[in-house]
PDB file of N, CA and C in Angstrom:
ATOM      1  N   UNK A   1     137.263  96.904  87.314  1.00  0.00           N
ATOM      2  CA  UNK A   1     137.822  96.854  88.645  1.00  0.00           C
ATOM      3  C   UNK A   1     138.755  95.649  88.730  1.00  0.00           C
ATOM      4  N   UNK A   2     140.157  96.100  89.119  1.00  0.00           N
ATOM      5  CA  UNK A   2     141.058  94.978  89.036  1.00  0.00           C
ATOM      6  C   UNK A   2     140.793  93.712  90.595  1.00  0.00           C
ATOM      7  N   UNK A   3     141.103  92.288  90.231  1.00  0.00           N
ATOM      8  CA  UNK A   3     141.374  91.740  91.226  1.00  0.00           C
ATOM      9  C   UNK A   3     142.768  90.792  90.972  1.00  0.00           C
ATOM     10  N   UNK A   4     143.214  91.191  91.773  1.00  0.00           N
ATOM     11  CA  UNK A   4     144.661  90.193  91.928  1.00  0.00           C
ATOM     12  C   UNK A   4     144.759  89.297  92.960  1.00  0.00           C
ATOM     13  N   UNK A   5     144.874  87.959  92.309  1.00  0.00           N
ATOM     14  CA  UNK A   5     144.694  86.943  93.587  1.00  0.00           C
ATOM     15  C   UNK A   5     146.021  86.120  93.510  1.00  0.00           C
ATOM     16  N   UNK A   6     145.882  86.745  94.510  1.00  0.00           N
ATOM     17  CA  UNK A   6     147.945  85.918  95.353  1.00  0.00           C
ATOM     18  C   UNK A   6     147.665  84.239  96.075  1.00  0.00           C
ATOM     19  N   UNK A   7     148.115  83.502  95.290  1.00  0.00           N
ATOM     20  CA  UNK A   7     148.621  82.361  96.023  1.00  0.00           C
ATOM     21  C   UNK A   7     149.573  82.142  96.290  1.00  0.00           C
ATOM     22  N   UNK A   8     149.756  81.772  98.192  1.00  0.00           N
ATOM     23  CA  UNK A   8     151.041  81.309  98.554  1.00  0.00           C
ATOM     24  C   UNK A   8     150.590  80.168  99.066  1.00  0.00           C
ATOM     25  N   UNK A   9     151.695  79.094  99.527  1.00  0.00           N
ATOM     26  CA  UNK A   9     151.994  78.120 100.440  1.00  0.00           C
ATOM     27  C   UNK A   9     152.083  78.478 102.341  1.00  0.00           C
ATOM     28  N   UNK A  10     150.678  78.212 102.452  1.00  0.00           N
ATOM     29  CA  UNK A  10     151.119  78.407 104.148  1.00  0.00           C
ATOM     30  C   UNK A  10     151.976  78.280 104.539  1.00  0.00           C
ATOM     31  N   UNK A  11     152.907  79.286 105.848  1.00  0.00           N
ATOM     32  CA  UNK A  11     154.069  79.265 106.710  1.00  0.00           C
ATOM     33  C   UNK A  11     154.968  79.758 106.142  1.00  0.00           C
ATOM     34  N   UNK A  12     154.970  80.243 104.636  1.00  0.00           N
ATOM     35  CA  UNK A  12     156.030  80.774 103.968  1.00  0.00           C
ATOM     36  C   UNK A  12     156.251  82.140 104.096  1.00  0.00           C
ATOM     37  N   UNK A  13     155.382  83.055 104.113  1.00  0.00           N
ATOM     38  CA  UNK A  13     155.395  84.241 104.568  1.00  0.00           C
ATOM     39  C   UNK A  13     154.762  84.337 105.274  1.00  0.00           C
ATOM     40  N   UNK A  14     155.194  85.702 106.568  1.00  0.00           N
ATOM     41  CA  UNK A  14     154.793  86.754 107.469  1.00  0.00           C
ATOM     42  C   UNK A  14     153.731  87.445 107.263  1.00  0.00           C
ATOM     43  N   UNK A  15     153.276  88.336 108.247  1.00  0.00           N
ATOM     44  CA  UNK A  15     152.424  88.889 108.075  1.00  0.00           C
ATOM     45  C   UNK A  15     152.050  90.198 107.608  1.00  0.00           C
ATOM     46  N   UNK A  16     153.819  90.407 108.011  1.00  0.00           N
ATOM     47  CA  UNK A  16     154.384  92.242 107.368  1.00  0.00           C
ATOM     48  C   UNK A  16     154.632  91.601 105.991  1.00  0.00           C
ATOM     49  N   UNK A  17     154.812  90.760 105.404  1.00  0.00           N
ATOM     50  CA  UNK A  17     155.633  90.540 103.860  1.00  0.00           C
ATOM     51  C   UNK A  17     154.352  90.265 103.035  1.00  0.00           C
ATOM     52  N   UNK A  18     152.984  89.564 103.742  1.00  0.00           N
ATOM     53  CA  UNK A  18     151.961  89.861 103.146  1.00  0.00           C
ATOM     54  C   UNK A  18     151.406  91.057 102.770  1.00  0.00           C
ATOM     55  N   UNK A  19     151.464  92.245 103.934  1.00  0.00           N
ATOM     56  CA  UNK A  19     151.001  93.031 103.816  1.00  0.00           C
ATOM     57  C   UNK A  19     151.830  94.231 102.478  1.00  0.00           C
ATOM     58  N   UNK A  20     153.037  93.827 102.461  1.00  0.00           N
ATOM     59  CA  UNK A  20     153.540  94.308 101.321  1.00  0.00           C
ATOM     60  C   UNK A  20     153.244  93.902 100.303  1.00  0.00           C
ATOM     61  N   UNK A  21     153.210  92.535  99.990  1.00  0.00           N
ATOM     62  CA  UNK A  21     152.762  91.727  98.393  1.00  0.00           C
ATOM     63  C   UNK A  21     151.230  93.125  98.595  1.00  0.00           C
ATOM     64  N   UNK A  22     150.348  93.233  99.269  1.00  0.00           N
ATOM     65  CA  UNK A  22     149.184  93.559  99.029  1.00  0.00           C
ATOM     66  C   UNK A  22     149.351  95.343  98.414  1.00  0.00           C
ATOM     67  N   UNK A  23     150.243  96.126  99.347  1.00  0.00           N
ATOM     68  CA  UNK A  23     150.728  97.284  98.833  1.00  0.00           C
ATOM     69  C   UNK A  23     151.436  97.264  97.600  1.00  0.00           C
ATOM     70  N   UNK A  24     152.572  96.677  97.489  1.00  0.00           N
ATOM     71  CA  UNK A  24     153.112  96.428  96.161  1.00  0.00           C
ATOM     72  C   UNK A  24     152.331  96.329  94.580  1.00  0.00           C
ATOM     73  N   UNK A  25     151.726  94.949  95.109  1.00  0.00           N
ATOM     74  CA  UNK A  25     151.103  95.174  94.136  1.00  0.00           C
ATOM     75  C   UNK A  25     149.646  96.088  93.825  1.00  0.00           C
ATOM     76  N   UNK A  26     148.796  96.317  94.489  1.00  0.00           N
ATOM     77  CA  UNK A  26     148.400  97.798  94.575  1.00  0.00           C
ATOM     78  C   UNK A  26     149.191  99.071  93.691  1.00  0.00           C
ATOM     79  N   UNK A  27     150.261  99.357  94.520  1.00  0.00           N
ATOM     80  CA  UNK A  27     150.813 100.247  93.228  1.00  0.00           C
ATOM     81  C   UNK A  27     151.274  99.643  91.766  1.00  0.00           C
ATOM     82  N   UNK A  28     151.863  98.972  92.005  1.00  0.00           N
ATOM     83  CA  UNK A  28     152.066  98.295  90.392  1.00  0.00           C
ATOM     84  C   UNK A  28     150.663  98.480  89.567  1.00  0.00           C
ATOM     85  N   UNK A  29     149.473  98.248  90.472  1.00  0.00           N
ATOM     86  CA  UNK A  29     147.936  97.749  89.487  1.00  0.00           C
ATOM     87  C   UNK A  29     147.905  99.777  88.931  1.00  0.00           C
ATOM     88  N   UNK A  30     148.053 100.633  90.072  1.00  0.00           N
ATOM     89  CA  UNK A  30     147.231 101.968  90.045  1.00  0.00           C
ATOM     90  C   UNK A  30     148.489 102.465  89.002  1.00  0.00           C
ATOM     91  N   UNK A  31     150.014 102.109  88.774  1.00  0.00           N
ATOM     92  CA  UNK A  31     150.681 103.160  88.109  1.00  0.00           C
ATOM     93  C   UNK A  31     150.382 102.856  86.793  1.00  0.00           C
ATOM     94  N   UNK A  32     149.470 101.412  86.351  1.00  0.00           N
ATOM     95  CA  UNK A  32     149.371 101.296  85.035  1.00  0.00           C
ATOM     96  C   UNK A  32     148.153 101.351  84.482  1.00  0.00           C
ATOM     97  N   UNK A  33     147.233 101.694  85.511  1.00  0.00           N
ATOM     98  CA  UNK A  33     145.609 102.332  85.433  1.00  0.00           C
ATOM     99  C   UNK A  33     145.358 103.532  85.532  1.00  0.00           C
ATOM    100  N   UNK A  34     145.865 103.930  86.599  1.00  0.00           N
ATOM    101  CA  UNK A  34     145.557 105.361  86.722  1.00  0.00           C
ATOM    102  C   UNK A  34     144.949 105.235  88.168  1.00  0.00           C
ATOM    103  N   UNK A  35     145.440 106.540  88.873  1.00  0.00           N
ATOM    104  CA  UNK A  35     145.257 106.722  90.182  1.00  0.00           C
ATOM    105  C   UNK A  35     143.938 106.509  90.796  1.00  0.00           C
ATOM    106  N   UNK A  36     142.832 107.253  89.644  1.00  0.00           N
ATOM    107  CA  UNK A  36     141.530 106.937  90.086  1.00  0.00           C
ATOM    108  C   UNK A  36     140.602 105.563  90.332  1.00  0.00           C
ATOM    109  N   UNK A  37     141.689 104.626  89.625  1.00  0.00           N
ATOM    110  CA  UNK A  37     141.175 103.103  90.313  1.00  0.00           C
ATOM    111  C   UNK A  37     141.442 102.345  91.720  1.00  0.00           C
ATOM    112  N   UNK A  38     142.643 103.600  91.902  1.00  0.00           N
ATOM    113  CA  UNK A  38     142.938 102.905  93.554  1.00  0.00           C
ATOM    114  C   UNK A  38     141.816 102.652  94.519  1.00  0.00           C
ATOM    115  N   UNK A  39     141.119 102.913  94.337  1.00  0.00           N
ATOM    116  CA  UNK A  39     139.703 102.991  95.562  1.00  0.00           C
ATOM    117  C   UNK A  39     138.701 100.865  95.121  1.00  0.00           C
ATOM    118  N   UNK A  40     139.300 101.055  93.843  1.00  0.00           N
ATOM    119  CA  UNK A  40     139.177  99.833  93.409  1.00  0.00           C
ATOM    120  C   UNK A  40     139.485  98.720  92.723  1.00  0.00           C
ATOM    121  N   UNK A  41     140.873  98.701  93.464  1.00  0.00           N
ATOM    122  CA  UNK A  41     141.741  97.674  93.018  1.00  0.00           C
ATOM    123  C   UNK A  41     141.972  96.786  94.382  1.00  0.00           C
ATOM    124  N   UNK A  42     141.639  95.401  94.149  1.00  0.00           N
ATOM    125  CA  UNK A  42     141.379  94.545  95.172  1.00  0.00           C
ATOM    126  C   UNK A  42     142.764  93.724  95.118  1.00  0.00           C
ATOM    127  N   UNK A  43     143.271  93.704  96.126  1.00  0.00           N
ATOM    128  CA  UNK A  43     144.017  92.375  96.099  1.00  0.00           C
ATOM    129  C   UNK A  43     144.006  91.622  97.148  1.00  0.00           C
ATOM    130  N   UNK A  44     144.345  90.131  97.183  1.00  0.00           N
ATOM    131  CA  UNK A  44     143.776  88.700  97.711  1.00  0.00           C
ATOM    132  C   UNK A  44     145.136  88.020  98.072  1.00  0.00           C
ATOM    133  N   UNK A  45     145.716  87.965  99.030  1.00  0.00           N
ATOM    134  CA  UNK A  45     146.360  86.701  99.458  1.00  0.00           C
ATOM    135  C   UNK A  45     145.400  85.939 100.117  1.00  0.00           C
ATOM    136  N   UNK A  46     145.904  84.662  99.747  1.00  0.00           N
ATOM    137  CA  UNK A  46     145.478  83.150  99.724  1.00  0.00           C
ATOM    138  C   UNK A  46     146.620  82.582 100.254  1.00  0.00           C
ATOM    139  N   UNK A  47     146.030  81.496 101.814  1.00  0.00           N
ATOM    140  CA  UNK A  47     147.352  80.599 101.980  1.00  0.00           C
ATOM    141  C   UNK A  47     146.506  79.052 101.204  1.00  0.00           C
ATOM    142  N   UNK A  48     147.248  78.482 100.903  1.00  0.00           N
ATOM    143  CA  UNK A  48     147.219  76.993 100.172  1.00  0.00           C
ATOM    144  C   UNK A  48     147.953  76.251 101.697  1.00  0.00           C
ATOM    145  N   UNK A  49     146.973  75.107 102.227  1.00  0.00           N
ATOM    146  CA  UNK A  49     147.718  74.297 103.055  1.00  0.00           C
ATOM    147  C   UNK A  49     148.708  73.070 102.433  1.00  0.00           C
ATOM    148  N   UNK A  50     150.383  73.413 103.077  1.00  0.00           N
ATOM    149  CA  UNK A  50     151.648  72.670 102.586  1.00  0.00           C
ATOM    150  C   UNK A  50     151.083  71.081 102.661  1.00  0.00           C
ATOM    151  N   UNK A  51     151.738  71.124 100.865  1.00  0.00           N
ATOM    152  CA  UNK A  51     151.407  69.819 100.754  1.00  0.00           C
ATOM    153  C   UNK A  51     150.258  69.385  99.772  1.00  0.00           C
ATOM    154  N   UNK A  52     149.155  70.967  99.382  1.00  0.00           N
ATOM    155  CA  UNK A  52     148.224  70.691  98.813  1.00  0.00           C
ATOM    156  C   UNK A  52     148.587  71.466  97.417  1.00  0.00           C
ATOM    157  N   UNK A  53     149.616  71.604  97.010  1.00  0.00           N
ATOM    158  CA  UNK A  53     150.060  71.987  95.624  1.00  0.00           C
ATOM    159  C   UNK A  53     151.215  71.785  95.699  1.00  0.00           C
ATOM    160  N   UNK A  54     150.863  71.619  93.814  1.00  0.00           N
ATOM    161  CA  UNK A  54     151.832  70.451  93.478  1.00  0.00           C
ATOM    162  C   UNK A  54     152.116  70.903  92.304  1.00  0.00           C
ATOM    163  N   UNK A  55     153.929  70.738  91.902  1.00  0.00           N
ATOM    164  CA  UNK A  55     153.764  71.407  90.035  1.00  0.00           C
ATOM    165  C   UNK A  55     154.718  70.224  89.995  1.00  0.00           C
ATOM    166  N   UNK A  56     154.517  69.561  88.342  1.00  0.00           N
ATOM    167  CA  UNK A  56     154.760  69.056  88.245  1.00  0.00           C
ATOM    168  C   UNK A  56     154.506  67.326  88.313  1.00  0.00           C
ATOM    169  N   UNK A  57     153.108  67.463  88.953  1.00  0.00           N
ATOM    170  CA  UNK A  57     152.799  66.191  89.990  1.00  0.00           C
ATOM    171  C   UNK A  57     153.374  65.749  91.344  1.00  0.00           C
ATOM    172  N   UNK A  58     154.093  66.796  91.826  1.00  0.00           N
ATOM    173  CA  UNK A  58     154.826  66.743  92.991  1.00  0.00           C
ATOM    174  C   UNK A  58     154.757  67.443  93.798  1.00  0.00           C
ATOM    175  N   UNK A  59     153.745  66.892  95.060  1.00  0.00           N
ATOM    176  CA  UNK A  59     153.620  67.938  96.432  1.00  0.00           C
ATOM    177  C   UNK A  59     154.710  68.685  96.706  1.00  0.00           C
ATOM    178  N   UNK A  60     154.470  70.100  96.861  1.00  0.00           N
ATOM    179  CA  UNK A  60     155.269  71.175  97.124  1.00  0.00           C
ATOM    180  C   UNK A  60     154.797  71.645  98.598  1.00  0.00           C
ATOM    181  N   UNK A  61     155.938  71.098  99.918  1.00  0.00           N
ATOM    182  CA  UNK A  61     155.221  72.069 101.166  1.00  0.00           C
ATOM    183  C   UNK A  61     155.797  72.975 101.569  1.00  0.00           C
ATOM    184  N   UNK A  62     155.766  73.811 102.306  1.00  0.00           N
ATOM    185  CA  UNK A  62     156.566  74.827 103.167  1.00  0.00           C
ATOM    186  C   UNK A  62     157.619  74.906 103.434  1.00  0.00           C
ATOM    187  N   UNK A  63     157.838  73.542 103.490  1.00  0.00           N
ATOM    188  CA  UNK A  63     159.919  73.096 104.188  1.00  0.00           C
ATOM    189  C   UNK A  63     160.657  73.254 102.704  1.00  0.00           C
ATOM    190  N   UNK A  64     159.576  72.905 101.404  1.00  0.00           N
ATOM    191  CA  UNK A  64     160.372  72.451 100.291  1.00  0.00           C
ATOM    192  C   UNK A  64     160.645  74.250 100.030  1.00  0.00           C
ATOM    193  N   UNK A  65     159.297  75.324  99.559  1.00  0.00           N
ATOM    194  CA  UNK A  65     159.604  76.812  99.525  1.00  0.00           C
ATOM    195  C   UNK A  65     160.555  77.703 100.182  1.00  0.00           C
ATOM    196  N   UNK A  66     160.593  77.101 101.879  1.00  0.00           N
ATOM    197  CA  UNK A  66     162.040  77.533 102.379  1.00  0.00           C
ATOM    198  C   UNK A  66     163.311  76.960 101.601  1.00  0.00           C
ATOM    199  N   UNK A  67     163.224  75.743 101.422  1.00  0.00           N
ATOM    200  CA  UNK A  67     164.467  75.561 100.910  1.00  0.00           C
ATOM    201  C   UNK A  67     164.940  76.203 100.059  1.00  0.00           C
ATOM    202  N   UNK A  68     163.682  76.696  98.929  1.00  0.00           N
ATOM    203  CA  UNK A  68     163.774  77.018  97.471  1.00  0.00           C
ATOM    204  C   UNK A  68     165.207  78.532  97.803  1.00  0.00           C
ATOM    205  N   UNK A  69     163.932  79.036  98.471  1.00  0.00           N
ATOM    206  CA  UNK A  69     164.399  80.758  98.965  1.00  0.00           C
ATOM    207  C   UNK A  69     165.478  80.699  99.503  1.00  0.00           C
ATOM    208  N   UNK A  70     165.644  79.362 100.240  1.00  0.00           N
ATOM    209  CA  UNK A  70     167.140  79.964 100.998  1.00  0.00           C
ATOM    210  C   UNK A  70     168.523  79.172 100.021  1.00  0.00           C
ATOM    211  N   UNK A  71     167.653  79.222  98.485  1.00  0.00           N
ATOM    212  CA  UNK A  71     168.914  78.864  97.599  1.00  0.00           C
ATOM    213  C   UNK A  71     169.258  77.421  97.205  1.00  0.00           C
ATOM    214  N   UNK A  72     168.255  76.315  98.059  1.00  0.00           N
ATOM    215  CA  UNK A  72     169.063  74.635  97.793  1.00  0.00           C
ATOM    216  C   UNK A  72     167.748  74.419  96.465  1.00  0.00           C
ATOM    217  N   UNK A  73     168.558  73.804  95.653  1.00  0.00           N
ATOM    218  CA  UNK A  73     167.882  73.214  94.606  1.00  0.00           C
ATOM    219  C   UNK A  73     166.664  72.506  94.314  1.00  0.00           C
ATOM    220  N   UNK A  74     165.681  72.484  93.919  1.00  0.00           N
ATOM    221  CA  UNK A  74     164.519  71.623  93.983  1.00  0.00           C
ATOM    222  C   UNK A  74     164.860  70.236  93.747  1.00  0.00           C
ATOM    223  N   UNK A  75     164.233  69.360  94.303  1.00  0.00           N
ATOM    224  CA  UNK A  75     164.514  67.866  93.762  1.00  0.00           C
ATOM    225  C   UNK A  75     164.838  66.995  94.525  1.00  0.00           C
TER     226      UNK A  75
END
């Protein structure tokens, strides 16, 4: 039984864009299992509160992920 566990950064996504990561990947899990696992394939978004992950050694928050997405450079 698959579990897929989604970590995001709180405030970064919605609640409709969650609910897609959860469909999405759902089908991605069932087209490479087979249909009959859909009944048990779990998937998990997780918010992480901004500020409490870090790559690199460097707090990553919410303002920094918008930035990412809307294209300005890390750093």
């Amino acid at each position: 039984m698959p579990l897929v566990n989604v970590k995001l950064i709180e405030g970064v996504f919605d609640a409709e864009q969650k609910q897609r990561i959860v469909r999405d990947l759902t089908e991605a899990m069932v087209e490479i299992e087979g249909e009959n696992m859909r009944p048990v394939t779990w998937v998990i978004v997780e918010e992480v509160t901004s500020g409490e992950w870090g790559i690199g050694g460097n707090p990553l928050s919410t303002a920094d992920v918008k930035a990412l997405a809307a294209g300005v450079p890390a750093g």
